[in-house]
Protein backbone atom coordinates (compact mmCIF):
# COMPACT_ATOMS: atom_id res chain seq x y z
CA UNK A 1 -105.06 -100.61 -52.33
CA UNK A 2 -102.74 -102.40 -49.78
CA UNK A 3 -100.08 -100.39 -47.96
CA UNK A 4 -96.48 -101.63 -48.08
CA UNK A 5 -96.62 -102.75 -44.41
CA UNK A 6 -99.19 -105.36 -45.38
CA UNK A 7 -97.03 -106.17 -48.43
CA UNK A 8 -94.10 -107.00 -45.86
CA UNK A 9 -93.56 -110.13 -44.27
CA UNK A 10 -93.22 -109.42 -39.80
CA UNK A 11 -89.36 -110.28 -40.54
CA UNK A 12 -88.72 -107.95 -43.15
CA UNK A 13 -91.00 -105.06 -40.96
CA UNK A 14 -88.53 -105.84 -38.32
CA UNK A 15 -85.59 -104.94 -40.30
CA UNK A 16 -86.69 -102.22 -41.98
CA UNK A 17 -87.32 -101.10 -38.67
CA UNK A 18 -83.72 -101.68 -37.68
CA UNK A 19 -82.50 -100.61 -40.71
CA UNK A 20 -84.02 -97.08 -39.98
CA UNK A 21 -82.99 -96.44 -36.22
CA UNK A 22 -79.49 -94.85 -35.52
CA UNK A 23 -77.49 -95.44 -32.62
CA UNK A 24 -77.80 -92.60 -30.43
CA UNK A 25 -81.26 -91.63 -31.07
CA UNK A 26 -83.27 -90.91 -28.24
CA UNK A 27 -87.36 -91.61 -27.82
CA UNK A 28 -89.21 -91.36 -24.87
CA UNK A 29 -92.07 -94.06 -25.13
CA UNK A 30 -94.56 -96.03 -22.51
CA UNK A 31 -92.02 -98.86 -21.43
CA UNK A 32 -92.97 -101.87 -19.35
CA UNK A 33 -91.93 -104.64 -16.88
CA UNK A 34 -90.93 -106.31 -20.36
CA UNK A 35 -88.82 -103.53 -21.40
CA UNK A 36 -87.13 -103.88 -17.74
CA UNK A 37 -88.90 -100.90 -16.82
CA UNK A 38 -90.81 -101.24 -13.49
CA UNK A 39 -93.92 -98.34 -13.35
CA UNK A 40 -93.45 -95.91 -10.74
CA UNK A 41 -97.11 -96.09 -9.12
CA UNK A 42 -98.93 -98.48 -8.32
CA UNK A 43 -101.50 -99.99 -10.22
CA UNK A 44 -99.24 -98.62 -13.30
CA UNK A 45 -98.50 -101.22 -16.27
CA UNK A 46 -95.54 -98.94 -17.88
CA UNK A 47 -94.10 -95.89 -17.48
CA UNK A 48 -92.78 -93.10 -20.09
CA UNK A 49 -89.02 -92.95 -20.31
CA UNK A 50 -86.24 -91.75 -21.99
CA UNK A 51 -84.03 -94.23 -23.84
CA UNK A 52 -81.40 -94.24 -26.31
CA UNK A 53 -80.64 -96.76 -28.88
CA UNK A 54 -77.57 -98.10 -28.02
CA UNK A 55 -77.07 -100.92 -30.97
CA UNK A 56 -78.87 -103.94 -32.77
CA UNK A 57 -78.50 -107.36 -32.88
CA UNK A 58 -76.98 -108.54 -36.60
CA UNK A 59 -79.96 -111.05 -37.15
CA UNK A 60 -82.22 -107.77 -36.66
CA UNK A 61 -84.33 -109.36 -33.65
CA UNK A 62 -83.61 -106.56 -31.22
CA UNK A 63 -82.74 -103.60 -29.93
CA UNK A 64 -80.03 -102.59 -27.76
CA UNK A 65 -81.20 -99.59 -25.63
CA UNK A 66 -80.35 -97.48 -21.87
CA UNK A 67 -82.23 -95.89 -20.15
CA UNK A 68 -82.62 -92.18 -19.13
CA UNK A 69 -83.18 -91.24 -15.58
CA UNK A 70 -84.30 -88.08 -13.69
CA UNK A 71 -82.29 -88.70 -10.79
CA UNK A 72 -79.94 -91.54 -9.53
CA UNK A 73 -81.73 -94.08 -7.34
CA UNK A 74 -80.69 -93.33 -3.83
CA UNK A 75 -81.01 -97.27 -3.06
CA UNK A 76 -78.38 -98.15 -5.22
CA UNK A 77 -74.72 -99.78 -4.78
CA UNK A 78 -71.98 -97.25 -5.02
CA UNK A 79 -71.00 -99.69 -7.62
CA UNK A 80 -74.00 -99.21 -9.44
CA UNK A 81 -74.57 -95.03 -9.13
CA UNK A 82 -71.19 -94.82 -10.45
CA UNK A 83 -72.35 -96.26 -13.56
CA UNK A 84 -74.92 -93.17 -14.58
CA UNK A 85 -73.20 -90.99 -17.49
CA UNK A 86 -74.84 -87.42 -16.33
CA UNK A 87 -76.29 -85.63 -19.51
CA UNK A 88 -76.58 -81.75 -19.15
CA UNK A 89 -80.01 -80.20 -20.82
CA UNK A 90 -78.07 -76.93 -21.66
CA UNK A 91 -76.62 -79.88 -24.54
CA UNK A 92 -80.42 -81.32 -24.91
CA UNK A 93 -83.04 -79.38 -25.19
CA UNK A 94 -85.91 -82.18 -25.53
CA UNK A 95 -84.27 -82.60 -21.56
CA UNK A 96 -86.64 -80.33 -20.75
CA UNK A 97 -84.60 -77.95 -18.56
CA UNK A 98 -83.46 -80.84 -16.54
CA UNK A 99 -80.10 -82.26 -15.73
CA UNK A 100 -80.40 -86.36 -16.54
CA UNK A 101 -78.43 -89.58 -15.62
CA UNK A 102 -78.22 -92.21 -18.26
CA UNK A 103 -78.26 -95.71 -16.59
CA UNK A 104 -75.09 -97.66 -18.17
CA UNK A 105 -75.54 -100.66 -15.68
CA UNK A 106 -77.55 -102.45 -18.25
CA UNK A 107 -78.12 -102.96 -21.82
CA UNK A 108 -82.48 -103.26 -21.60
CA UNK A 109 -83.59 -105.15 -24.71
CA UNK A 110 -86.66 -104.51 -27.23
CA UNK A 111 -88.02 -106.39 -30.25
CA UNK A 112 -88.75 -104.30 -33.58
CA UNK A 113 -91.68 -105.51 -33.56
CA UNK A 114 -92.81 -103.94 -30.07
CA UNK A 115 -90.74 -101.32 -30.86
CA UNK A 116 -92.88 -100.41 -33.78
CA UNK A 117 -95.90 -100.88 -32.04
CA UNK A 118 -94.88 -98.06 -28.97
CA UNK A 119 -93.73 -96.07 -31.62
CA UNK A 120 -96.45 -95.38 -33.80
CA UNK A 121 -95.41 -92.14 -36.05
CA UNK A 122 -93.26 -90.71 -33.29
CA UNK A 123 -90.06 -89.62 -34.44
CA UNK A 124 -86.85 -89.50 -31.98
CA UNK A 125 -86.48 -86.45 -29.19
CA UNK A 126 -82.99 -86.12 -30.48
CA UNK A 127 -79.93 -87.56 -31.08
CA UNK A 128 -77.52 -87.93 -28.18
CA UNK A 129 -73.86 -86.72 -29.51
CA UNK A 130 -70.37 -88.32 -30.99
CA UNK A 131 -68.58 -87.41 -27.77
CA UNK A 132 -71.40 -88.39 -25.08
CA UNK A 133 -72.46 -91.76 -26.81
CA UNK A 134 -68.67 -92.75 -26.56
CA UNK A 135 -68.46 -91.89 -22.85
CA UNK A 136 -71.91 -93.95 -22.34
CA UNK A 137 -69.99 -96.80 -24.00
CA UNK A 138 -66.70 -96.86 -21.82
CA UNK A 139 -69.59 -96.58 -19.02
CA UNK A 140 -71.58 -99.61 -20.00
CA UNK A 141 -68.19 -101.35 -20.50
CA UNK A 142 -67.40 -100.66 -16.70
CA UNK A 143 -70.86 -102.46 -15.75
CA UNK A 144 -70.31 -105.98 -13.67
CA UNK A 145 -74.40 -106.69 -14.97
CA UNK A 146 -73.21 -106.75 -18.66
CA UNK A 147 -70.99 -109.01 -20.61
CA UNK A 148 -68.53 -108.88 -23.52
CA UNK A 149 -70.56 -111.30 -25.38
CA UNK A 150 -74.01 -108.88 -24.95
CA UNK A 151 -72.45 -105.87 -25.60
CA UNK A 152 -70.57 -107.27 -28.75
CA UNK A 153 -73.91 -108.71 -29.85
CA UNK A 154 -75.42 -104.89 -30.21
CA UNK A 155 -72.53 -104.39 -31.93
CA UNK A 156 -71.43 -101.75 -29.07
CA UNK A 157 -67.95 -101.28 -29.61
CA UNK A 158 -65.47 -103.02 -26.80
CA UNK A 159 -62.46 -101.25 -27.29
CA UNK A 160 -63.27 -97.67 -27.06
């Protein structure tokens, strides 16, 4: 008997995908160069990270996510540290015991369909709050390395 995914066109896997992810959620997935992640080590093709959906595009083709860092890269501009929205792990637990930065300097970008395929049957870590995932907004909206026109494409809301 065939299963529903191979009932389903890729286009219509992609937006039930969508259709099923809620702004906020957090996973923590193998991300690559593609995903704008660069491994740590090398010889590395991807690393596991933290992310958190931060919207969708309306024709359902991708996914609007940030990252989740350990620490704040010492390299970076002032400009740019000044643009990680600190998470406390007393607020989540899936943190593991570990104050985190969340990188608002850039909206990274990932297709449903390669979405799906990282995923597998993984459900989110958790889901970052109300209160927090407006603050990450107003962040990202500070960012010189992201425009109106992106962040209104993820539907992220410009005039929080």
């Amino acid at each position: 008997m065939a299963s529903l995914s191979d009932l389903l066109s890729e286009n219509q896997k992609d937006k039930l995908i969508i259709s099923t992810l809620k702004v906020g959620s957090v996973y923590r997935l193998r991300l690559s160069r593609n995903e704008g992640v660069v491994p740590k080590n090398p010889g590395d093709t991807n690393r596991k990270k933290y992310f958190i959906v931060a919207g969708f595009d309306v024709s359902g083709n991708a996914i609007g996510f940030v990252l989740i860092n350990t620490e704040i890269n010492v390299n970076l501009s002032k400009e740019l540290k000044r643009l990680h929205y600190p998470l406390a792990h007393t607020d989540y637990p899936f943190l593991e015991n570990q104050n985190r930065f969340v990188d608002c300097s850039e909206i990274k970008r990932i297709t449903p369909a390669k979405f799906n395929s990282l995923l597998g049957s993984q459900s989110p870590v958790g889901q970052i709050n109300e209160t927090d995932m407006r603050c990450i907004y107003r962040t990202i909206l500070e960012s010189p390395t992201t425009s109106l026109a992106e962040m209104k494409r993820y539907g992220i809301p410009v005039d929080i």
